[in-house]
Protein backbone atom coordinates (compact mmCIF):
# COMPACT_ATOMS: atom_id res chain seq x y z
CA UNK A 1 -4.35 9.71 -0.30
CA UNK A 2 -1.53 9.49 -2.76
CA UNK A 3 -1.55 7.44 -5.90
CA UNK A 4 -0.72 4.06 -5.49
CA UNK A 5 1.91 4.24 -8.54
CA UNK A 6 3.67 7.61 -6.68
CA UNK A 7 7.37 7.46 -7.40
CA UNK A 8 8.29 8.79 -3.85
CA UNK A 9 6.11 5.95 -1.81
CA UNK A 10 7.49 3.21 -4.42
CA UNK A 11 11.10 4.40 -3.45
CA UNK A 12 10.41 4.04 0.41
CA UNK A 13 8.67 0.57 -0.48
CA UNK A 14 11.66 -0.77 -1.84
CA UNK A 15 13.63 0.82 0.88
CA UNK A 16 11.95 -0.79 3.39
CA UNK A 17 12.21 -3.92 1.69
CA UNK A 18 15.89 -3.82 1.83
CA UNK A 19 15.99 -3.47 5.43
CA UNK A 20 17.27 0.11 5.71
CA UNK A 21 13.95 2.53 6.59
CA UNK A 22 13.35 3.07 10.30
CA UNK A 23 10.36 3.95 11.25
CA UNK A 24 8.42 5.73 14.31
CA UNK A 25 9.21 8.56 16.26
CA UNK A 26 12.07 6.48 18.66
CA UNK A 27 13.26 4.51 15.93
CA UNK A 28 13.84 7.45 13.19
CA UNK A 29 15.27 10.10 16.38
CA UNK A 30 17.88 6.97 17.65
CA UNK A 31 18.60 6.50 13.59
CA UNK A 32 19.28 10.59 13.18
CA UNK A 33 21.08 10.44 16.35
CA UNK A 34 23.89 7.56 15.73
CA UNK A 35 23.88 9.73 12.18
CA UNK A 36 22.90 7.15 10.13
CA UNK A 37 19.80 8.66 8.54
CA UNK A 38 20.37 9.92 5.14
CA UNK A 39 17.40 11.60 5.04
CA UNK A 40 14.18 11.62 6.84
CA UNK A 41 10.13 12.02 5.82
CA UNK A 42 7.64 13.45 7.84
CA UNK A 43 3.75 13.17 7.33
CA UNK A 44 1.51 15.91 6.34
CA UNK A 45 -0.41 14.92 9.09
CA UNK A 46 2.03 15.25 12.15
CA UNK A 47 1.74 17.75 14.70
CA UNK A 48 3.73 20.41 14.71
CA UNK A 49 5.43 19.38 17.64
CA UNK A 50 6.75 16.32 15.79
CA UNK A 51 7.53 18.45 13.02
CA UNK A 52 9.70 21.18 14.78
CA UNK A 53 11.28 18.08 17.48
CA UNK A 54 12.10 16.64 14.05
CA UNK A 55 13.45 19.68 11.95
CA UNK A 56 15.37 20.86 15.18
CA UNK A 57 17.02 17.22 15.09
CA UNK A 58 17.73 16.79 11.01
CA UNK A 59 18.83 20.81 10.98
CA UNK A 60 21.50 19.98 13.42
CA UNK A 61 22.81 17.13 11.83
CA UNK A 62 22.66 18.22 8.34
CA UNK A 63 20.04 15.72 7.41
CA UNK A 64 17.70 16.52 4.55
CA UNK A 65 13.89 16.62 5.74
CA UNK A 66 10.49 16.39 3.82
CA UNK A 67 7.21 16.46 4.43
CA UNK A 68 5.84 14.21 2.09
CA UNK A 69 2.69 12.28 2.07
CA UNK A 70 -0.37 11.25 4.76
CA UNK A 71 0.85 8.74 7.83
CA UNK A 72 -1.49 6.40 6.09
CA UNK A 73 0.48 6.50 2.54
CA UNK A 74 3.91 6.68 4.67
CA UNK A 75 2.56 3.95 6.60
CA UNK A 76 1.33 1.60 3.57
CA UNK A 77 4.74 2.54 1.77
CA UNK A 78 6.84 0.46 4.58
CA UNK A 79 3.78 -2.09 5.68
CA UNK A 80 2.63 -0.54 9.08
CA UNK A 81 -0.61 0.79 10.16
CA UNK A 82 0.34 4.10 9.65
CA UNK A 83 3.73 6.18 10.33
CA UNK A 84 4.62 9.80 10.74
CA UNK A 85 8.17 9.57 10.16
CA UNK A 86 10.58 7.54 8.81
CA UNK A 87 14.08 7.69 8.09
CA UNK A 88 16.14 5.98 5.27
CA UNK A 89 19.54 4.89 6.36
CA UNK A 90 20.98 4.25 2.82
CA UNK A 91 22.41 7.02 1.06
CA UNK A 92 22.33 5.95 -2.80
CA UNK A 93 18.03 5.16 -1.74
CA UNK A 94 17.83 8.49 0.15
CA UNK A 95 19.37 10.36 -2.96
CA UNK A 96 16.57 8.47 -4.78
CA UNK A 97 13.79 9.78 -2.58
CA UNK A 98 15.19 13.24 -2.23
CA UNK A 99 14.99 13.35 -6.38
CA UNK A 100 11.82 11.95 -6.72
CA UNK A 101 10.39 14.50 -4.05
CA UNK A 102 11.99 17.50 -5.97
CA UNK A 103 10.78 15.61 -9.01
CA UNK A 104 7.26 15.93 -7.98
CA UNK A 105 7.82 19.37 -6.49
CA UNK A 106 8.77 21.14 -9.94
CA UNK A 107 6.27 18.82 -11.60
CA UNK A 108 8.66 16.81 -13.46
């Protein structure tokens, strides 16, 4: 389980609180599909199946894609249950997210 002060999760939180992460397998594939996902996360914890489906879809479309985080922290981050993917549709909050990833990638 990831901290609850992670940078990445806190940057999908207030996302989601300004209305623009979709989340769930339909909603996040119709999102990357109409192109307005500016990038899209993935849980740890998916299948691969939802991985690849998910990959194959972003890869197309030029869409960054991370696996970042349990369903349960993914899930917490936008109020649900749990999720294993979402998809920010904002592109100033998915550069946000993207640098906050690679942030926490390189250690930084």
């Amino acid at each position: 389980m990831k901290s609850r002060s992670d940078p990445v999760l806190s940057m999908v939180s207030i996302a989601t609180k300004a209305g623009k992460v979709k989340s769930g397998e339909f909603s996040v594939e119709k999102c990357i599909k109409e192109g307005t996902a500016h990038c899209v996360l993935i849980a740890t914890d998916a299948s691969e199946n939802t991985v690849k489906k998910f990959s194959d879809l972003c890869n197309y479309r030029d869409i960054p894609i991370y696996i970042y985080g349990s369903s349960d922290d993914l899930g917490r981050a936008c109020g649900k249950p749990f999720r294993m993917s979402l998809a920010v549709s904002d592109a100033g909050l998915s550069e946000a997210i993207i640098s906050k990833i690679k942030n926490a990638a390189y250690g930084g």
